[in-house]
Protein backbone atom coordinates (compact mmCIF):
# COMPACT_ATOMS: atom_id res chain seq x y z
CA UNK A 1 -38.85 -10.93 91.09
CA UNK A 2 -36.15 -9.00 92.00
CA UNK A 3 -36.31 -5.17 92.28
CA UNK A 4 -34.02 -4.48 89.43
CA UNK A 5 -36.06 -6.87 87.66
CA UNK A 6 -38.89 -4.85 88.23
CA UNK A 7 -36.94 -1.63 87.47
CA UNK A 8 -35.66 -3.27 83.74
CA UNK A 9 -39.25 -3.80 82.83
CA UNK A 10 -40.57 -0.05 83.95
CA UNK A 11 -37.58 0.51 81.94
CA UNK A 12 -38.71 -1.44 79.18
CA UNK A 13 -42.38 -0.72 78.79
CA UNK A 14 -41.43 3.13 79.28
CA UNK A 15 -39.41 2.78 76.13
CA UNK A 16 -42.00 0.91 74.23
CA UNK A 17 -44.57 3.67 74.49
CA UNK A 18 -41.84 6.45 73.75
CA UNK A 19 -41.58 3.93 70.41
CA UNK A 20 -45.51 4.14 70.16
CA UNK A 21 -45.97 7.31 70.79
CA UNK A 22 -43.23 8.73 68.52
CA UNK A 23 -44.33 6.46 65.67
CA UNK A 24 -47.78 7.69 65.62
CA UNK A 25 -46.62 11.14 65.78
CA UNK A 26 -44.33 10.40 63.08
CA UNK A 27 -47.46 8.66 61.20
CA UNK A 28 -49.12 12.06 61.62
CA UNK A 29 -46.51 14.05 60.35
CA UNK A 30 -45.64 11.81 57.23
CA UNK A 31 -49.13 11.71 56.37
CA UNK A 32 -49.63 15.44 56.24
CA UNK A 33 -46.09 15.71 54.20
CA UNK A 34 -47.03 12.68 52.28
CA UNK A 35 -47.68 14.19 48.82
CA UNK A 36 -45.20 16.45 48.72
CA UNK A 37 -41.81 13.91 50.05
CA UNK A 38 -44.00 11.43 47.12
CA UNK A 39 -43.44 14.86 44.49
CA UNK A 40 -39.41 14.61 45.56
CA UNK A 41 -39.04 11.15 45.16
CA UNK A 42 -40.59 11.26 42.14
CA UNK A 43 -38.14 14.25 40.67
CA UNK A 44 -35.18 12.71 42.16
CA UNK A 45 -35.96 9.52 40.31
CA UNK A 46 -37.02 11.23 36.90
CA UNK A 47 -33.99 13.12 36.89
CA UNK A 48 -31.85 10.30 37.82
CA UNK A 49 -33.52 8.40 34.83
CA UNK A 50 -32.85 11.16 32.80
CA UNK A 51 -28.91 11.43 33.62
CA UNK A 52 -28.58 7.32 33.09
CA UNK A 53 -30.08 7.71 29.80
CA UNK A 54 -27.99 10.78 28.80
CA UNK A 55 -24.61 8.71 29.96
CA UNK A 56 -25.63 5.92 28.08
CA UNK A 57 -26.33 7.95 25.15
CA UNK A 58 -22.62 9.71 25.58
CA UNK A 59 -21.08 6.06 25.79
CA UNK A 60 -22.78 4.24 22.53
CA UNK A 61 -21.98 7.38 20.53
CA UNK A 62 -18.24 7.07 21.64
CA UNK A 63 -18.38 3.50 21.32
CA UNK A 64 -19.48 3.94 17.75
CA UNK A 65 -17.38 6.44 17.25
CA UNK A 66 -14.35 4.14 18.45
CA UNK A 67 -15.07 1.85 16.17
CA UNK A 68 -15.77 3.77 13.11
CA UNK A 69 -12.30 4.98 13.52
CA UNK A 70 -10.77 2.05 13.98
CA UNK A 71 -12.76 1.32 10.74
CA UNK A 72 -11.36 3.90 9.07
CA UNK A 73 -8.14 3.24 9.82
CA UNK A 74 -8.09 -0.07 8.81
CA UNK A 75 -9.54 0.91 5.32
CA UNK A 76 -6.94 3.36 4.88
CA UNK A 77 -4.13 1.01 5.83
CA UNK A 78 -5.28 -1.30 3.20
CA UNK A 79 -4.94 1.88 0.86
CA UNK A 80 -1.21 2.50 2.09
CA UNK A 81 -0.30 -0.83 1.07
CA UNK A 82 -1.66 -0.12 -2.39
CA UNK A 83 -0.09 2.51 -2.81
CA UNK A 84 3.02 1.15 -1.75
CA UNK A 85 3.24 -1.55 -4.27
CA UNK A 86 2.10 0.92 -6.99
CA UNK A 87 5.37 2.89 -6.26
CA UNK A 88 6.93 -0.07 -6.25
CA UNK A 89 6.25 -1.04 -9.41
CA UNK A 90 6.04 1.75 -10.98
CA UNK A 91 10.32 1.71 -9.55
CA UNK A 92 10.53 -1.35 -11.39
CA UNK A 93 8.82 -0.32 -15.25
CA UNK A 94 11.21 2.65 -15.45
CA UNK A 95 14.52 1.79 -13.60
CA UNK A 96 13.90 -1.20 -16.05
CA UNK A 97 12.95 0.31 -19.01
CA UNK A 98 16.67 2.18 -18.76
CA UNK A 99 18.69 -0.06 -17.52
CA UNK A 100 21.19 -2.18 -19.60
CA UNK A 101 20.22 -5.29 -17.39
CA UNK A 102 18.03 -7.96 -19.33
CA UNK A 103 16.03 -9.34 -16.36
CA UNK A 104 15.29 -5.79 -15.32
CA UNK A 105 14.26 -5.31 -18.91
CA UNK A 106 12.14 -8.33 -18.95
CA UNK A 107 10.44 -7.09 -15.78
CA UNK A 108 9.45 -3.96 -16.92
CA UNK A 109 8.25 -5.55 -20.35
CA UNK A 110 5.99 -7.63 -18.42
CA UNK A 111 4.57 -5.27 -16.12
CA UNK A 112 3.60 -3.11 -19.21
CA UNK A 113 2.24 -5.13 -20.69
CA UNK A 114 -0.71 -5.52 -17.70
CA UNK A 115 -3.60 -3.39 -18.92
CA UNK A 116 -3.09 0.09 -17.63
CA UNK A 117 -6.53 1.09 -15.63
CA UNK A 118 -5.75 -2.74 -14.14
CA UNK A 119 -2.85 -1.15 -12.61
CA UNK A 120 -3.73 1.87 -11.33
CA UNK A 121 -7.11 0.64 -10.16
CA UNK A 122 -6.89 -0.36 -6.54
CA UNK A 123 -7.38 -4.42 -6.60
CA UNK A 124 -10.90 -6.08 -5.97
CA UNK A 125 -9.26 -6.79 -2.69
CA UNK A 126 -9.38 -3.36 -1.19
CA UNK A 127 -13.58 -2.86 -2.36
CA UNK A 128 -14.66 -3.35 0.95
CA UNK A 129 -11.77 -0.64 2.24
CA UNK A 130 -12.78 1.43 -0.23
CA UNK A 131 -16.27 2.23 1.09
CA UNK A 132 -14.30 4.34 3.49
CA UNK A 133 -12.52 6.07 1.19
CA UNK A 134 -13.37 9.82 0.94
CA UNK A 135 -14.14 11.28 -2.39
CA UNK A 136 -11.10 13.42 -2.55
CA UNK A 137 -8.94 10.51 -2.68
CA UNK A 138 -11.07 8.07 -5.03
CA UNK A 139 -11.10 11.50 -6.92
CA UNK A 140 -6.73 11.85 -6.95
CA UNK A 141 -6.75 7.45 -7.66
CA UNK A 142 -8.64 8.14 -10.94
CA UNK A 143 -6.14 11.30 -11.91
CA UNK A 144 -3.30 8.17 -11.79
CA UNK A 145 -4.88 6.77 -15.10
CA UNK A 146 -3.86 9.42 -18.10
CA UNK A 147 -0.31 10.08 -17.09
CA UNK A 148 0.14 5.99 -16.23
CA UNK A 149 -1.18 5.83 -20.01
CA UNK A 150 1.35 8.39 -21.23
CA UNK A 151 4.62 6.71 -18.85
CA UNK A 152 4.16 3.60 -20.46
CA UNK A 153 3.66 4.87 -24.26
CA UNK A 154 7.36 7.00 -23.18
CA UNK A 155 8.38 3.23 -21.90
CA UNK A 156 7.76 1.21 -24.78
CA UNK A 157 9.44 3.93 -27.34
CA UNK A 158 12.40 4.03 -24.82
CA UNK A 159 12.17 -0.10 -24.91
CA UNK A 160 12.88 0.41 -28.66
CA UNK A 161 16.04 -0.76 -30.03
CA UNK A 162 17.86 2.71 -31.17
CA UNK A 163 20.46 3.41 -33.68
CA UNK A 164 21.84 6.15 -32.58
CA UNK A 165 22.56 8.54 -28.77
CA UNK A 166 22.99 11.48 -30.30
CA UNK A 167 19.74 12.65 -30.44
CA UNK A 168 19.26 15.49 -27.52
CA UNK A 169 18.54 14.33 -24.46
CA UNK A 170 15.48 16.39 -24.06
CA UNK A 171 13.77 14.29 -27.27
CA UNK A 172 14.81 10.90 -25.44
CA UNK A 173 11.77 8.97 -24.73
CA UNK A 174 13.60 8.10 -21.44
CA UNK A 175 13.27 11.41 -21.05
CA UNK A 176 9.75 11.34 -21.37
CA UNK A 177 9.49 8.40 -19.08
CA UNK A 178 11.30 10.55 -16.11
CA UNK A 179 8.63 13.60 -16.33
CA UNK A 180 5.90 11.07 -16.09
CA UNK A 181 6.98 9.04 -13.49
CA UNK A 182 7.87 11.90 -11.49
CA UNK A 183 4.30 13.06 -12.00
CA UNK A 184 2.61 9.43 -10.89
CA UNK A 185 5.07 9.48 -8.11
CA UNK A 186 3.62 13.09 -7.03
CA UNK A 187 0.16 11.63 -7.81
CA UNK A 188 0.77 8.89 -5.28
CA UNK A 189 2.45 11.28 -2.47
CA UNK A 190 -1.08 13.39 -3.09
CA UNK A 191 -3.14 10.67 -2.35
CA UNK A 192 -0.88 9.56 0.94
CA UNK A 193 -1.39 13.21 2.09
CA UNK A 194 -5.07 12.94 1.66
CA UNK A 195 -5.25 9.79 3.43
CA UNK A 196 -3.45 11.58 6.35
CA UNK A 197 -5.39 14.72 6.61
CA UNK A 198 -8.92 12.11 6.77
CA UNK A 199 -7.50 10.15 9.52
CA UNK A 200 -6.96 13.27 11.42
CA UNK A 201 -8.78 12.82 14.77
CA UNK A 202 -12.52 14.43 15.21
CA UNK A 203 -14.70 14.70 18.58
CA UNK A 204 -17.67 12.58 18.44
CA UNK A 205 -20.78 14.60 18.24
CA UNK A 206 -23.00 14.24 21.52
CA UNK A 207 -26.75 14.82 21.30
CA UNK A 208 -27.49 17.77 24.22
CA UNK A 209 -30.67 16.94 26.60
C-alpha cells in the first residue's frame, strides 16, 4: 500500500466518525426538540388542509355559480324568442285587421281566432325555462291577458263589414285596436326590460373560514 493510499483511508475513516459523531449529536438535539418541530409540522399541515379545503370551497361555489348563469341565460333566451314571435304576431292580427289585403285579412282572422290565454301563455315548450323565470316577469306575462282580450274584441268589430267612414275616427274600432296594441306592445318591451335587469351579473357568495 502506497502512502497516499494510506493517507485516503486516514482521510476516509476521519470523515466517517465526523459523520458519526455529528449524527448522534444531531440525534441528541432532535430528540430534545422532538415534540415541539412534531407541534410545527402538525400546524403547518392543519393549516395547509385548511387553505385546500377553503380553495376548493371558493372553486365549486364559482363553478356552480357558472353554471347557474349560464342556466339562466339560457332560460331567458328561450323567453326572448317568445316574446319575439308574440310581437310578431301580434304585427300580423292588427296590420291585418286594417289592411285592404285579403290574405292579410285571412291571417289575422285566423290568428284570432286561437284562444286568447293560448296566445299569450308562453308555450309548453318554454316550462322547463320557465322555472328560471323570476316572479316579476311571470307577474308582467299574466298582465298580457286582459288587454290581448280587449285588442282582439277592437279586431273583430274593426273585421266587420261597415257601411259607412264617416263616423269619427276616435269611435273607429281600428282605433281601438291601435291603443291596445300599443299597450301589449309596451307590455312586451316591460317584460324584455325585466329579463335584462335579472340577467344583470352578481358575485357569487363565498362562505368565510
Amino acid at each position: 500500500m502506497t502512502d497516499n493510499s494510506i493517507s485516503f483511508v486516514a482521510n476516509l475513516i476521519t470523515v466517517f466518525f465526523a459523520l458519526a459523531i455529528g449524527t448522534r449529536l444531531g440525534y441528541i438535539v432532535a430528540a430534545r426538540g422532538t415534540a415541539h418541530h412534531i407541534d410545527l409540522i402538525d400546524r403547518h399541515f392543519e393549516n395547509s388542509r385548511r387553505l385546500f379545503e377553503h380553495q376548493q370551497d371558493i372553486q365549486r361555489q364559482t363553478d356552480a355559480h357558472r353554471r347557474s348563469r349560464e342556466e339562466l341565460k339560457d332560460s331567458y333566451e328561450a323567453l326572448g324568442i317568445w316574446l319575439h314571435r308574440l310581437g310578431q304576431t301580434l304585427d300580423e292580427i292588427y296590420f291585418g285587421a286594417v289592411s285592404d289585403k285579403q290574405p292579410m285579412r285571412d291571417k289575422a282572422e285566423a290568428l284570432i281566432s286561437v284562444r286568447p290565454w293560448e296566445v299569450v301563455s308562453p308555450p309548453t315548450s318554454t316550462a322547463a325555462a320557465a322555472f328560471y323565470w323570476s316572479p316579476e316577469v311571470l307577474r308582467k306575462i299574466r298582465e298580457l291577458q286582459g288587454p290581448y282580450a280587449q285588442f282582439v274584441a277592437h279586431i273583430r268589430l274593426t273585421m266587420l263589414p261597415t257601411e259607412s267612414d264617416d263616423a269619427p275616427a276616435s269611435s273607429r274600432p281600428e282605433q281601438g285596436c291601435w291603443q291596445q296594441w300599443q299597450e301589449l306592445q309596451s307590455l312586451i318591451a316591460s317584460i324584455k326590460s325585466q329579463a335584462r335587469a335579472d340577467l344583470m351579473p352578481t358575485s357569487p357568495t363565498v362562505n368565510e373560514r
